[in-house]
Protein backbone atom coordinates (compact mmCIF):
# COMPACT_ATOMS: atom_id res chain seq x y z
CA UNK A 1 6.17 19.67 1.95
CA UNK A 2 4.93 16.06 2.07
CA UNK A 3 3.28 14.78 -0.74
CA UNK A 4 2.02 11.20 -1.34
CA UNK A 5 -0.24 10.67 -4.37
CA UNK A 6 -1.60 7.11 -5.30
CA UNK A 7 -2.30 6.36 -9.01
CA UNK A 8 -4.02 3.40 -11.35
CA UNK A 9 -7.25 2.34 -10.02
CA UNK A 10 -9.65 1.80 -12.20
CA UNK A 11 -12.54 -0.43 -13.57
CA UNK A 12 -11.08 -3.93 -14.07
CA UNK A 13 -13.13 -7.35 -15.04
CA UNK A 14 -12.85 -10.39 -11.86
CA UNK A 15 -9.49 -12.47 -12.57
CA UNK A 16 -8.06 -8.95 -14.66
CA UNK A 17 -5.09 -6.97 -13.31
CA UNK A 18 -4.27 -3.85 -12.24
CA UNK A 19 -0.94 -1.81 -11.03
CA UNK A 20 -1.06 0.87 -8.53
CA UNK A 21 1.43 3.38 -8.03
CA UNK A 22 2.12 5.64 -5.39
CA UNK A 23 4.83 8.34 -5.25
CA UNK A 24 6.35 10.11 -2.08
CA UNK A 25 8.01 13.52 -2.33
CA UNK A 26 9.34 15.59 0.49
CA UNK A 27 10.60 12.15 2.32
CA UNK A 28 13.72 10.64 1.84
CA UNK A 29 12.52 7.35 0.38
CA UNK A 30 15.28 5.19 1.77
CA UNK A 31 14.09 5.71 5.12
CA UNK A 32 10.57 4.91 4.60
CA UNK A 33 8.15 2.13 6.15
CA UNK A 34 5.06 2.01 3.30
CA UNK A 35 2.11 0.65 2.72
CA UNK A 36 -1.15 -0.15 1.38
CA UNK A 37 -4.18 -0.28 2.94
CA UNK A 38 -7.85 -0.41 1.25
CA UNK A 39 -11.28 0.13 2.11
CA UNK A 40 -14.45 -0.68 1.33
CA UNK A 41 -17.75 0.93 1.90
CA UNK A 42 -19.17 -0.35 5.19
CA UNK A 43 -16.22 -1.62 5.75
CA UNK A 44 -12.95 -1.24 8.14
CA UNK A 45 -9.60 -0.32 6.74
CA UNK A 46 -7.34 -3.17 5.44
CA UNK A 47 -3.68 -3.57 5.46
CA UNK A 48 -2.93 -5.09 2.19
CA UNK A 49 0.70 -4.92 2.06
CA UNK A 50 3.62 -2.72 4.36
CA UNK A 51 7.83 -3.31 4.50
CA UNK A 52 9.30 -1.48 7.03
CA UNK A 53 12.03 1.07 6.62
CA UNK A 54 14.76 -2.00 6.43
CA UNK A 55 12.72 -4.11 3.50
CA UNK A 56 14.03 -7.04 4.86
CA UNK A 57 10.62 -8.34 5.06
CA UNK A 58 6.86 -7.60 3.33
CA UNK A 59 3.21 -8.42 4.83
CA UNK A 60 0.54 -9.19 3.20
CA UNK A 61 -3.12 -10.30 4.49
CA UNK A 62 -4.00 -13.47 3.91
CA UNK A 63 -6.51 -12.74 1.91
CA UNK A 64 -3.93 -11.44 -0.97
CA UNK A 65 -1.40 -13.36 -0.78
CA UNK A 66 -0.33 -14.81 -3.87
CA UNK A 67 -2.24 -12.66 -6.06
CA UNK A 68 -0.70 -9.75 -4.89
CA UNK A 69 3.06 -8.46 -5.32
CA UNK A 70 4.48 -4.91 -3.40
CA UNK A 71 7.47 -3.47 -5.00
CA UNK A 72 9.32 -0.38 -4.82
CA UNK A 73 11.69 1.91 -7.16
CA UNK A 74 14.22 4.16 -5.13
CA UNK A 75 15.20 5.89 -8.13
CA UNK A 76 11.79 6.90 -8.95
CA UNK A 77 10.69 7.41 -5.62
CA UNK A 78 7.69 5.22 -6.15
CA UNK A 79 5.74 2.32 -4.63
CA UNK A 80 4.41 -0.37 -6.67
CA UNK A 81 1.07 -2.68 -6.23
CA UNK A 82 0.56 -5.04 -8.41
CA UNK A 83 -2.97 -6.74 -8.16
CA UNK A 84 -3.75 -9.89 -10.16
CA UNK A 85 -6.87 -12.75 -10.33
CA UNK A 86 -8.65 -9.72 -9.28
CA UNK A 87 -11.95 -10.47 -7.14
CA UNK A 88 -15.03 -9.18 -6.96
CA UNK A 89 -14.11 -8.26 -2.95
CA UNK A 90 -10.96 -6.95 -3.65
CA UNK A 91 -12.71 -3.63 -4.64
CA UNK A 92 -12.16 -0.74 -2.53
CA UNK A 93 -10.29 3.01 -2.17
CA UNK A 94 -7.02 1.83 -1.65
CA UNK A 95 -4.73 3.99 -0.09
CA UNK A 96 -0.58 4.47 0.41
CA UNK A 97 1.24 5.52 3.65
CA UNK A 98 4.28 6.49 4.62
CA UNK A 99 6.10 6.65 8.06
CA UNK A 100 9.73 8.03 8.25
CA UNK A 101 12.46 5.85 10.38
CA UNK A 102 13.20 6.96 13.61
CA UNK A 103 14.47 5.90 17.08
CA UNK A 104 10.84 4.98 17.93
CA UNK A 105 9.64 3.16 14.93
CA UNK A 106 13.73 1.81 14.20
CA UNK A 107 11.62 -1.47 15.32
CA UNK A 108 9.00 -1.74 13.78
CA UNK A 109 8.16 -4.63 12.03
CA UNK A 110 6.44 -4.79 8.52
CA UNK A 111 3.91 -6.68 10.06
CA UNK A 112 2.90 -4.18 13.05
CA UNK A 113 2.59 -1.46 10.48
CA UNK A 114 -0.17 -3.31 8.58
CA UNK A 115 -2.08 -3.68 11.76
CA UNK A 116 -1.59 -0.30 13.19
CA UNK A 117 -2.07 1.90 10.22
CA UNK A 118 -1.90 5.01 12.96
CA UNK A 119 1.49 4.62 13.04
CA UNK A 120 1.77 5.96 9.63
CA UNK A 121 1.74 9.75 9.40
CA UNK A 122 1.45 10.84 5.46
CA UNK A 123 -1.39 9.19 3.49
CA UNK A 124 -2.69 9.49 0.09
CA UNK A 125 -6.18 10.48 -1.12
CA UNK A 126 -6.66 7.43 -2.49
CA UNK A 127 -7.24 5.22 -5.99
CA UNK A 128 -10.32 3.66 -6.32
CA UNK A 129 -10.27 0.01 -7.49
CA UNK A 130 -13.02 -1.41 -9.40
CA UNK A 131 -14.08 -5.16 -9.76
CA UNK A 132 -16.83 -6.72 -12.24
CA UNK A 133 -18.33 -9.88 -11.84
């Protein structure tokens, strides 16, 4: 059984930091394509941040970059965001995904993931990211 559980959100003060977390169990991690992706009320879902099964590269949106750094543990089976100079904007539900490698996605690049979040089949329920002004 696939189980993908996100972790760390919380309340956090503009220009604070934050580290989400997001284990996978029931995939074999090496294989993986992940992901964030956030939303915001009224809002459409974001990528923040996908590698592709390879890792040879990582996306981000423009509008974290710099501030934001994806990482991963194999050993722990977990995927890493950490979020710093926090803004006001950057709150939202953000959520993990995972897609598993196969002859169809073998291609994929990091970037199409983040704009095609369909293409990822196991998602979290979320951890919801606070920011005060």
């Amino acid at each position: 059984q696939v189980q993908v559980a996100e972790s760390g959100g919380g309340l956090v003060q503009a220009g604070g930091s934050l580290i989400l977390s997001c284990t996978f169990s029931g995939l074999t991690f090496d294989d993986l394509s992940m992901g964030w992706f956030r939303q915001a009320p009224g809002k459409e879902r974001e990528g923040v941040s996908c590698v592709n099964w390879s890792g040879t590269s990582l996306y981000y949106a423009d509008s974290v970059k710099g501030r934001f750094t994806m990482s991963r543990d194999n050993a722990k089976n977990t995927l890493y965001l950490q979020m710093n100079s926090l803004k006001p904007e950057d709150a939202a539900m953000y959520y993990c995904a995972a897609d598993r490698k196969t002859h169809y996605t073998y291609y994929y690049s990091s970037a199409f993931y983040c704009t095609h979040p369909d293409r990822f089949h196991h998602w979290g329920q979320g951890t919801e990211v606070t920011v005060s002004s």
